[in-house]
N, C-alpha and C. Protein backbone atom coordinates (compact mmCIF):
# COMPACT_ATOMS: atom_id res chain seq x y z
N UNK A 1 0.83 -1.19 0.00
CA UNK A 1 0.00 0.00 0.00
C UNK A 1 0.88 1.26 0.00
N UNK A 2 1.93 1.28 1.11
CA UNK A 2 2.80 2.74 0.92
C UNK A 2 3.36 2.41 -0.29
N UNK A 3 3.80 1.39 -0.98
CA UNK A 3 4.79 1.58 -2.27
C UNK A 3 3.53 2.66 -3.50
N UNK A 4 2.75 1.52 -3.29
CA UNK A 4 1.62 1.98 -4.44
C UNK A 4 1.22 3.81 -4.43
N UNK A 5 1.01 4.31 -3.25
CA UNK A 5 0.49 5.95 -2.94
C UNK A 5 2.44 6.38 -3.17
N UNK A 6 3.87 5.47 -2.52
CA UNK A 6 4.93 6.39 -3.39
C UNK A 6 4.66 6.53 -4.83
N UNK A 7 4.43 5.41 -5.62
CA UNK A 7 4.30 5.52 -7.20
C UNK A 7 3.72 6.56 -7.84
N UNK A 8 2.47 6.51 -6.73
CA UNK A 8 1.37 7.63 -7.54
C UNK A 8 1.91 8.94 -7.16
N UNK A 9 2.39 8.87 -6.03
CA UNK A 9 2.86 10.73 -5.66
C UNK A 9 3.77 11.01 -6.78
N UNK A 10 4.96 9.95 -7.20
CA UNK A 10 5.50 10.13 -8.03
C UNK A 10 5.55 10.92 -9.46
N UNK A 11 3.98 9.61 -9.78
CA UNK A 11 3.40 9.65 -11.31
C UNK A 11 2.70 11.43 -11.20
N UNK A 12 2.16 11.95 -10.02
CA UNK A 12 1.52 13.17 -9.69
C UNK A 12 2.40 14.07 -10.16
N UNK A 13 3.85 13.87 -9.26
CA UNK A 13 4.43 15.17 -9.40
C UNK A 13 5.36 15.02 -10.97
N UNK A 14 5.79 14.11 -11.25
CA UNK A 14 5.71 13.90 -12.64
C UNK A 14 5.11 14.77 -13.74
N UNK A 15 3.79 14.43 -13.74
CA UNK A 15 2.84 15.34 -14.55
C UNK A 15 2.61 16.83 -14.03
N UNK A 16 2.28 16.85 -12.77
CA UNK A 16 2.61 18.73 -12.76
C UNK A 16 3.86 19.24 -13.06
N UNK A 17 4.73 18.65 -12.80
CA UNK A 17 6.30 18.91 -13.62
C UNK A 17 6.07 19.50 -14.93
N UNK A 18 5.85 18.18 -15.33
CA UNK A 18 5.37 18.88 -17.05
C UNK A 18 4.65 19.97 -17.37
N UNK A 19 3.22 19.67 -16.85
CA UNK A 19 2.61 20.86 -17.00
C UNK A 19 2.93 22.14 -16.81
N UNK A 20 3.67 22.56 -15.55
CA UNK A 20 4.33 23.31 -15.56
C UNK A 20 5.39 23.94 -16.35
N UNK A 21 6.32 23.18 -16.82
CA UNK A 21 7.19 23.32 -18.13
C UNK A 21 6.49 23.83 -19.23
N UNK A 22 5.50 23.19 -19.76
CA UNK A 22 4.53 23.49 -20.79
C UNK A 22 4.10 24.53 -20.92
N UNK A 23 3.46 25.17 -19.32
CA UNK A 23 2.87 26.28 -19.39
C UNK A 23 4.43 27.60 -19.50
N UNK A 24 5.34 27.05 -18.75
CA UNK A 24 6.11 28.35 -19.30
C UNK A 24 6.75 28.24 -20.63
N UNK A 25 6.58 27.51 -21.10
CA UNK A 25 7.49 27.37 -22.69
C UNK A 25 6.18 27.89 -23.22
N UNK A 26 4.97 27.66 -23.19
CA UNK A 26 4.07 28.54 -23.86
C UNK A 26 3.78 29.76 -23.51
N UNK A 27 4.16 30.54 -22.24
CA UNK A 27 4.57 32.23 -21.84
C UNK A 27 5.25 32.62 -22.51
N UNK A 28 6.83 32.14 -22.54
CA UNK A 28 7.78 32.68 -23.40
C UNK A 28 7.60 32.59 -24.49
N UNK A 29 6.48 31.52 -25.59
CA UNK A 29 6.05 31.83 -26.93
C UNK A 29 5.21 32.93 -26.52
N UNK A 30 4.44 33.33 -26.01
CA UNK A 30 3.11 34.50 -26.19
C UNK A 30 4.45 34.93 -26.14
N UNK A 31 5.10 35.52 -25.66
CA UNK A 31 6.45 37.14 -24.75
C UNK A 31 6.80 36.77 -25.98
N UNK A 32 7.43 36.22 -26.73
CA UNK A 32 8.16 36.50 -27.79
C UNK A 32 7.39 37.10 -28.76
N UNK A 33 6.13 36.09 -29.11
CA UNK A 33 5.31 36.74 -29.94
C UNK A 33 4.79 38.50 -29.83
N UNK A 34 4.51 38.69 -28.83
CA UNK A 34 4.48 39.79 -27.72
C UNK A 34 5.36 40.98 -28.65
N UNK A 35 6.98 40.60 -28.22
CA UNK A 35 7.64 41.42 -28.45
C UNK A 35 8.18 41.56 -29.98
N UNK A 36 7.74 40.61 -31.10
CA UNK A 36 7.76 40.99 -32.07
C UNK A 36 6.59 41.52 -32.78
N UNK A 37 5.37 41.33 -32.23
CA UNK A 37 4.70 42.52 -32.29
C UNK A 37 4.74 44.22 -32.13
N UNK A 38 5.04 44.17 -30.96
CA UNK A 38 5.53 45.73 -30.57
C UNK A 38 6.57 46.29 -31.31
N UNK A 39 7.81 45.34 -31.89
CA UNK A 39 8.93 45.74 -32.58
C UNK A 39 8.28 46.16 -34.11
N UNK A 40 7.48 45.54 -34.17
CA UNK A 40 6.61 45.81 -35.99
C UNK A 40 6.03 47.04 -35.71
N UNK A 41 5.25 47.25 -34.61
CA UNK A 41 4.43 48.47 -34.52
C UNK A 41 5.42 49.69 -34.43
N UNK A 42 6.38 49.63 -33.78
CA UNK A 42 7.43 50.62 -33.35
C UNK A 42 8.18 50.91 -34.18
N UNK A 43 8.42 50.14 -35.35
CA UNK A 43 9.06 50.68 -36.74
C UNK A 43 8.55 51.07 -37.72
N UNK A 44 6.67 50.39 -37.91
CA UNK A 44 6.08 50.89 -38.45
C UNK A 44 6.00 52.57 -37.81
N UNK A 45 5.67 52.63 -36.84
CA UNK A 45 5.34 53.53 -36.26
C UNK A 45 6.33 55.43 -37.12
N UNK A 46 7.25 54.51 -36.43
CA UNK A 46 8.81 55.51 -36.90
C UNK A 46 8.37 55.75 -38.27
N UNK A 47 8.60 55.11 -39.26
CA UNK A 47 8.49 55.22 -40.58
C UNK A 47 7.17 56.05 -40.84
N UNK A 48 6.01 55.84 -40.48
CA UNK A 48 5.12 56.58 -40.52
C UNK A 48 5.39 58.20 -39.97
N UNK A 49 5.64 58.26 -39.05
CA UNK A 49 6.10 59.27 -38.62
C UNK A 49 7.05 60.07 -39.69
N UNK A 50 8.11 59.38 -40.01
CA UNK A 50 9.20 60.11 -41.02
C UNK A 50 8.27 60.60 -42.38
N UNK A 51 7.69 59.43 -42.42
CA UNK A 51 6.98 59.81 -43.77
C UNK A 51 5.95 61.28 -43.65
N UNK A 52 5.92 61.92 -42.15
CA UNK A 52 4.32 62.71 -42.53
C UNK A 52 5.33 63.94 -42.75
């Protein structure tokens, strides 16, 4: 019985492990995406500007 509830705590923290990983490797995609957004707007921006 204790082996079986070690396994599972195991198999538990296992998978929130991951999940966790997952969720920040998919933050740092939004933040990247993020910041090459803002970099498009901010040069568009400039250029517009030069142009008026």
């Amino acid at each position: 019985m204790k082996i079986r509830s070690k396994q599972v705590l195991r198999e538990r923290r296992r998978l929130s492990f991951r999940s966790t990983n997952e969720l920040i490797a998919r933050r740092r995609r939004l933040r990247k995406q993020i910041s090459l957004i803002v970099a498009l707007g901010a040069t568009l921006g400039t250029l517009a500007f030069k142009f008026e």
